[in-house]
C-alpha atoms as a PDB file:
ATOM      1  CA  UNK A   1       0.000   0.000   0.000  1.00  0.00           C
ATOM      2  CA  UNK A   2       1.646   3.268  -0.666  1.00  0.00           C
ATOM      3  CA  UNK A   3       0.982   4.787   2.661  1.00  0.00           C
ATOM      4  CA  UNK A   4       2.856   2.024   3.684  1.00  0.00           C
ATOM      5  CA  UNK A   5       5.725   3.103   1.446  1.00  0.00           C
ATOM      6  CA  UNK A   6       5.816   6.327   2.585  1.00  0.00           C
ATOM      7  CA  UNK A   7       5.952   5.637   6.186  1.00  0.00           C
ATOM      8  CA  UNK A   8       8.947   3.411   5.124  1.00  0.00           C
ATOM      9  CA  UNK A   9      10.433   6.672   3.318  1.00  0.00           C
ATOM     10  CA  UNK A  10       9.784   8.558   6.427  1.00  0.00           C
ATOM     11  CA  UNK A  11      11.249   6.262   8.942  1.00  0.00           C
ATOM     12  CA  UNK A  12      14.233   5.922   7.061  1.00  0.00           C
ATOM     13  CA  UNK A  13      14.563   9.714   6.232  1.00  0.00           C
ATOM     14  CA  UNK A  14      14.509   9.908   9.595  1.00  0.00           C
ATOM     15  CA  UNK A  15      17.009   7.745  10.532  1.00  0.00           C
ATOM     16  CA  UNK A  16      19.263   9.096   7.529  1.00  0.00           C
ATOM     17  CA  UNK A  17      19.285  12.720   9.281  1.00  0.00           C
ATOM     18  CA  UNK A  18      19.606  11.356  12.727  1.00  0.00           C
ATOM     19  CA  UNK A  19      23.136   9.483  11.776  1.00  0.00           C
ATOM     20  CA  UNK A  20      23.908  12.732   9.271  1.00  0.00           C
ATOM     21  CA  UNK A  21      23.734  15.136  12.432  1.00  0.00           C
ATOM     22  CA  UNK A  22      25.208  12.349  15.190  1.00  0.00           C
ATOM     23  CA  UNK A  23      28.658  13.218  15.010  1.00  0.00           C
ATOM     24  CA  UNK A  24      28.946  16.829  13.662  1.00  0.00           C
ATOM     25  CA  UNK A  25      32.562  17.985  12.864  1.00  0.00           C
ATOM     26  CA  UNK A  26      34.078  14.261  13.901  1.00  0.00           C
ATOM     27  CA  UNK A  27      32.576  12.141  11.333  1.00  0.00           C
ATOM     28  CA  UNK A  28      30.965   8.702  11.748  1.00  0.00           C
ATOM     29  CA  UNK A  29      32.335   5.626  13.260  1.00  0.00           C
ATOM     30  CA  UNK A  30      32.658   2.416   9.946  1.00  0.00           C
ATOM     31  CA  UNK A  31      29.241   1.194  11.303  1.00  0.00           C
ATOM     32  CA  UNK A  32      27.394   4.241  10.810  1.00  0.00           C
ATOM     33  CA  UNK A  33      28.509   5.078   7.560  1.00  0.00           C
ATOM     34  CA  UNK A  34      27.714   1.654   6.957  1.00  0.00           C
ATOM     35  CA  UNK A  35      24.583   2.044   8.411  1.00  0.00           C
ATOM     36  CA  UNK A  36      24.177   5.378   6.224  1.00  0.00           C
ATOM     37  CA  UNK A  37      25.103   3.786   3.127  1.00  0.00           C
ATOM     38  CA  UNK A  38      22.418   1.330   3.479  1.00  0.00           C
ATOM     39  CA  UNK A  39      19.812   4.124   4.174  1.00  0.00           C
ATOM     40  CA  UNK A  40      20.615   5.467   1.384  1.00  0.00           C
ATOM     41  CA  UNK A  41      20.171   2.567  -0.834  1.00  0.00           C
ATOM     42  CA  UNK A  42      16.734   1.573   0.442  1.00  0.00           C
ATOM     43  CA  UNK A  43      15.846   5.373   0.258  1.00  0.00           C
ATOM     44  CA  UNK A  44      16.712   5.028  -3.480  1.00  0.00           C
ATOM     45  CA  UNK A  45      14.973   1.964  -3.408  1.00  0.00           C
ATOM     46  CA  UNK A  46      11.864   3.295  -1.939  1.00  0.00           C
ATOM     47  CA  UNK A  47      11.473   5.778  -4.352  1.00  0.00           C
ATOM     48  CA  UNK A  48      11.863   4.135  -7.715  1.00  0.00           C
ATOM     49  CA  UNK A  49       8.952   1.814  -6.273  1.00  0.00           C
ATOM     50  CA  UNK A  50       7.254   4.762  -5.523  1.00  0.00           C
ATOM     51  CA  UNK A  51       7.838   6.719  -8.503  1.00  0.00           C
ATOM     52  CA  UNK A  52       6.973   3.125 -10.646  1.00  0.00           C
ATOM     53  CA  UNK A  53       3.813   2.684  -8.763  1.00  0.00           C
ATOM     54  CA  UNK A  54       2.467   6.067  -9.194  1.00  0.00           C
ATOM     55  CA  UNK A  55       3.382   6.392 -13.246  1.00  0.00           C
ATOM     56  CA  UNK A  56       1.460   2.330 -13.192  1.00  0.00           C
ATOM     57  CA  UNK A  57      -1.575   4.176 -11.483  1.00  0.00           C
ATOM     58  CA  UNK A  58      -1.654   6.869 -14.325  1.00  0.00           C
ATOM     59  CA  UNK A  59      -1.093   4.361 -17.018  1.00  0.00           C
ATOM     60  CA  UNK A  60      -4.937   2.775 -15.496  1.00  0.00           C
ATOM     61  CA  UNK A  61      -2.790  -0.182 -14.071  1.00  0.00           C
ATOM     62  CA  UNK A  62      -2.923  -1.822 -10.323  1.00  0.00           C
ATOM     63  CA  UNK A  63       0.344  -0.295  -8.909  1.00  0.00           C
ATOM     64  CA  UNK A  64      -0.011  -2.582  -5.907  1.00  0.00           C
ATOM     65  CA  UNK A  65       1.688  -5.586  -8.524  1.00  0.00           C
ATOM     66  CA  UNK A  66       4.500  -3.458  -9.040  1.00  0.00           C
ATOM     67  CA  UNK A  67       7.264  -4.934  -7.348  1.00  0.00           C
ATOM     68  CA  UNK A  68      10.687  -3.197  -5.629  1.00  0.00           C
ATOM     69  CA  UNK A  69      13.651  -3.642  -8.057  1.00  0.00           C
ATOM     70  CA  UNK A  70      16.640  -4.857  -6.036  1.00  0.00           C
ATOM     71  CA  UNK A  71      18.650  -2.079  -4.884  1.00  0.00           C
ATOM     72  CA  UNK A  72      21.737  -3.431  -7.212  1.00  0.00           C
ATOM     73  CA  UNK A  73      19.378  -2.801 -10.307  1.00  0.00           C
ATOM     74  CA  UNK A  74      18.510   0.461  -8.555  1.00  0.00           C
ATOM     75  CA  UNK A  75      21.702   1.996  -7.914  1.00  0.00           C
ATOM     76  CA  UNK A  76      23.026   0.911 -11.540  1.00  0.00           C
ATOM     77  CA  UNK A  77      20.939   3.660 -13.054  1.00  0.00           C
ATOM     78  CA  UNK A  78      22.881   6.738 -13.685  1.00  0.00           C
ATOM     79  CA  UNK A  79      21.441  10.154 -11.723  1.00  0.00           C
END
């Protein structure tokens, strides 16, 4: 359900500016740029679902069978 994809996005939003403020002026420790890194990648994640499941919507299709591309596929696309 997409308002279950955007809680997702907002949780880890969340967490993504709670480990980017943590340390300000040190730096993070390896785990939580580790831990940032994978934010990031099921941020990106999230929204090519979301992004897919709204233009399926428009096109008249159920965006509910539109299914999350694995983040390797999703990070392979250039920005």
């Amino acid at each position: 359900m997409a308002d279950d994809l955007l809680q997702t996005v907002d949780a880890l939003v969340a967490e993504e500016h709670r480990l980017r403020n943590q340390a300000p002026g040190e730096g993070l420790g390896p785990d939580e740029r580790a831990r940032l890194e994978s934010v990031e990648r099921q941020l990106d994640q999230c929204w090519d679902l979301l992004r897919r499941r709204r233009a399926s919507a428009e096109a008249g299709q159920d965006p509910q069978q539109v299914a999350p591309r694995p983040i390797s596929e999703v990070e392979s696309y250039e920005h």
